[in-house]
C-alpha atoms as a PDB file:
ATOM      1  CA  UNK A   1      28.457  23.782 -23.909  1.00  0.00           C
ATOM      2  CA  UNK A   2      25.111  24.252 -26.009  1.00  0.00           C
ATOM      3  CA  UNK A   3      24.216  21.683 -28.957  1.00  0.00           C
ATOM      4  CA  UNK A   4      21.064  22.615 -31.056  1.00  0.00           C
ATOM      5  CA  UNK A   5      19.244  20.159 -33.798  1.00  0.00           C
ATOM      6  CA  UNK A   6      16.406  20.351 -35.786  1.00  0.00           C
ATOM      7  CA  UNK A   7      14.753  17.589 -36.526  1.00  0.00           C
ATOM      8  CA  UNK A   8      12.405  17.460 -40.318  1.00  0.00           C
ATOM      9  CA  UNK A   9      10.285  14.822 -41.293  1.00  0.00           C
ATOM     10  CA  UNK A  10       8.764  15.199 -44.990  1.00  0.00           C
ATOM     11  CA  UNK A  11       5.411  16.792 -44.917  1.00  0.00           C
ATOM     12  CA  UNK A  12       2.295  14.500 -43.888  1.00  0.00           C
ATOM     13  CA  UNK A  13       5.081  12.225 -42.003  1.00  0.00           C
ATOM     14  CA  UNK A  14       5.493  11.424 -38.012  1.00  0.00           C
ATOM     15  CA  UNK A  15       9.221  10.996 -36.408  1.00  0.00           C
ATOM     16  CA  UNK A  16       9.574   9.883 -33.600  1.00  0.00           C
ATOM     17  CA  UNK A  17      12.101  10.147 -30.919  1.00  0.00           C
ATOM     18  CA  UNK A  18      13.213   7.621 -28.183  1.00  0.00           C
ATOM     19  CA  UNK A  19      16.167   7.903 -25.893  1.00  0.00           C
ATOM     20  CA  UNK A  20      18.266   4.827 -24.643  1.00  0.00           C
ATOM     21  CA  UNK A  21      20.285   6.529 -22.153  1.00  0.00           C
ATOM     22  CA  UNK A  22      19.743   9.574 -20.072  1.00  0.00           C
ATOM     23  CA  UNK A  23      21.812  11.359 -17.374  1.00  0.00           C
ATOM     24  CA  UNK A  24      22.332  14.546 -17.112  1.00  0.00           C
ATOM     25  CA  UNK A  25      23.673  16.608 -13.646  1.00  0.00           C
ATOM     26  CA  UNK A  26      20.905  16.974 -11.835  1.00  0.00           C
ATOM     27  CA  UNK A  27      19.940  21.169 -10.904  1.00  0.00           C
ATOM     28  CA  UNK A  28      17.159  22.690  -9.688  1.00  0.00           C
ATOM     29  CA  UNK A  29      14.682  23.638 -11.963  1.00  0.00           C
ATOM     30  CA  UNK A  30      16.554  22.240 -14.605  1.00  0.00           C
ATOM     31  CA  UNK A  31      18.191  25.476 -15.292  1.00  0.00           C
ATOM     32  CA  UNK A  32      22.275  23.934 -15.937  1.00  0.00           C
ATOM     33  CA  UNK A  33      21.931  21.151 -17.520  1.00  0.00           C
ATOM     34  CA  UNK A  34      19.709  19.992 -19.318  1.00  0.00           C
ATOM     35  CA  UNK A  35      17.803  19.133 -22.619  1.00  0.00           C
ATOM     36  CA  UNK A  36      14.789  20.958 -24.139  1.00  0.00           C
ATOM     37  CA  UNK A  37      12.331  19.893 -26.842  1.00  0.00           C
ATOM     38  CA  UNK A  38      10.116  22.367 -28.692  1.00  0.00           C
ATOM     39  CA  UNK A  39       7.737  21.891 -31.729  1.00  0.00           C
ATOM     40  CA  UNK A  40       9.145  23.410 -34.694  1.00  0.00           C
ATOM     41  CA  UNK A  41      11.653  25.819 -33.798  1.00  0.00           C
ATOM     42  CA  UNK A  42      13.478  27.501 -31.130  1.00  0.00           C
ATOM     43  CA  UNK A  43      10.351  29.370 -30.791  1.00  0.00           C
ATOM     44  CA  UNK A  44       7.787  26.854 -31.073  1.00  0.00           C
ATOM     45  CA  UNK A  45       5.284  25.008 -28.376  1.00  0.00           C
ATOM     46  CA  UNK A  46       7.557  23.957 -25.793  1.00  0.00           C
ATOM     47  CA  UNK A  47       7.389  19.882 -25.455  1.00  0.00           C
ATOM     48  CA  UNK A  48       9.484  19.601 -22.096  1.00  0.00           C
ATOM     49  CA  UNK A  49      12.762  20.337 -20.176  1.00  0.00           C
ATOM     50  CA  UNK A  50      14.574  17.246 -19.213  1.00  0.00           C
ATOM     51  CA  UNK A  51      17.608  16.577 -17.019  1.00  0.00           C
ATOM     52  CA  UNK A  52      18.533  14.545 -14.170  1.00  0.00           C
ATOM     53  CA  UNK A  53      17.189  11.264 -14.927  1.00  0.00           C
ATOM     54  CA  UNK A  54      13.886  12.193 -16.030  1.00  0.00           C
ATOM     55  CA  UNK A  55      14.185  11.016 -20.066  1.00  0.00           C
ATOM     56  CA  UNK A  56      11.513  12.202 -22.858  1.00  0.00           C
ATOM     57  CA  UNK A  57       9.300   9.303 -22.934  1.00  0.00           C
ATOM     58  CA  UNK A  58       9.111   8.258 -26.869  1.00  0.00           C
ATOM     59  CA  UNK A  59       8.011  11.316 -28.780  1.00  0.00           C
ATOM     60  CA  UNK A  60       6.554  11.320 -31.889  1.00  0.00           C
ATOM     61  CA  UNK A  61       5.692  14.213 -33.807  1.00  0.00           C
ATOM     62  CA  UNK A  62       4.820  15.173 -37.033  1.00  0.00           C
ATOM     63  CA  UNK A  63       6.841  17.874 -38.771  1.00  0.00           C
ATOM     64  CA  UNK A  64      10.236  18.934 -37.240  1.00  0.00           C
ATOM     65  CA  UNK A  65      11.516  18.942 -33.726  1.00  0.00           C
ATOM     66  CA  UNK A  66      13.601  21.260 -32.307  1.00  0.00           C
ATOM     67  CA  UNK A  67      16.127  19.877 -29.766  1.00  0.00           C
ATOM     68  CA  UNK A  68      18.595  22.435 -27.463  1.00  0.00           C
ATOM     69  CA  UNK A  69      21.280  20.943 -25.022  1.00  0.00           C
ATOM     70  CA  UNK A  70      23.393  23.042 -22.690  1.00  0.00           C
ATOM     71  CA  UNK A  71      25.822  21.859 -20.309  1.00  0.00           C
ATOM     72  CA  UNK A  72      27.602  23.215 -17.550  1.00  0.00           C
ATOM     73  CA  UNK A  73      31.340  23.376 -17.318  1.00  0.00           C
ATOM     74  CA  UNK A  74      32.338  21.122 -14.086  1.00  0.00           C
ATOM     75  CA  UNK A  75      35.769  22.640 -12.217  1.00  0.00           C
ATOM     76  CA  UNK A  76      38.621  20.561 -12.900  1.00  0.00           C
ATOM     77  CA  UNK A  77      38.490  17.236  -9.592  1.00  0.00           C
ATOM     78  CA  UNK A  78      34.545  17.950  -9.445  1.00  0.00           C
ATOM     79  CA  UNK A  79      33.452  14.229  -8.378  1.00  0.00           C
ATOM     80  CA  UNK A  80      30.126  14.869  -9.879  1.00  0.00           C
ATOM     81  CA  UNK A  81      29.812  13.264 -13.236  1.00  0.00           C
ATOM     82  CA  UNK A  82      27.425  12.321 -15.784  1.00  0.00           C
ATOM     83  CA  UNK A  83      26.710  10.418 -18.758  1.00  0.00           C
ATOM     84  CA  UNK A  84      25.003  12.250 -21.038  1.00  0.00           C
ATOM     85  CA  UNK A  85      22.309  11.018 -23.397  1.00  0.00           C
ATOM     86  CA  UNK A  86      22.205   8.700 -26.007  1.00  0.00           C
ATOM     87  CA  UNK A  87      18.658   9.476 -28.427  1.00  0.00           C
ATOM     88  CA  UNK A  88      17.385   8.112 -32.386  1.00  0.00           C
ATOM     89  CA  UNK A  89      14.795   9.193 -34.091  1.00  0.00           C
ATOM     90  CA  UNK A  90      12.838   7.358 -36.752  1.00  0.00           C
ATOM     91  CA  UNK A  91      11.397   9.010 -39.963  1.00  0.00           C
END
């Protein structure tokens, strides 16, 4: 699975973005699952790679954010598991 936002605040203008929840399967090097947060665009200044536990810590920004999720696909009885993420943001 692969999600991707973008984020735009007006021009001159911060967002910011917290997360309530976090937990994603946990891999090394966060290369399975996992969220990434980059300035911009997809090809923007990379902000951080975040799975596991380990949660963006309130980011504010000004301008737009550009947010990619991918997920692996678990084989069906896997007893690993998951909750996801649950983020706002604030214009």
């Amino acid at each position: 699975m692969q999600c991707e936002w973008i984020i735009h605040a007006a021009p001159g203008n911060h967002l910011s973005l917290n997360f309530n929840e976090f937990k994603l399967i946990q891999s090394d090097n966060c290369n399975t699952d996992y969220l990434e947060i980059r300035k911009i665009n997809a090809s923007g200044k990379l902000l951080g790679v975040y799975c596991g536990t380990n949660k963006p810590e309130n980011l504010t920004h000004e301008g737009s954010l550009w947010m990619l999720f991918k997920g692996s696909k678990l084989d069906p009885g896997s007893t690993i598991s998951a909750n996801g993420f649950i983020g706002e943001y604030l214009l």
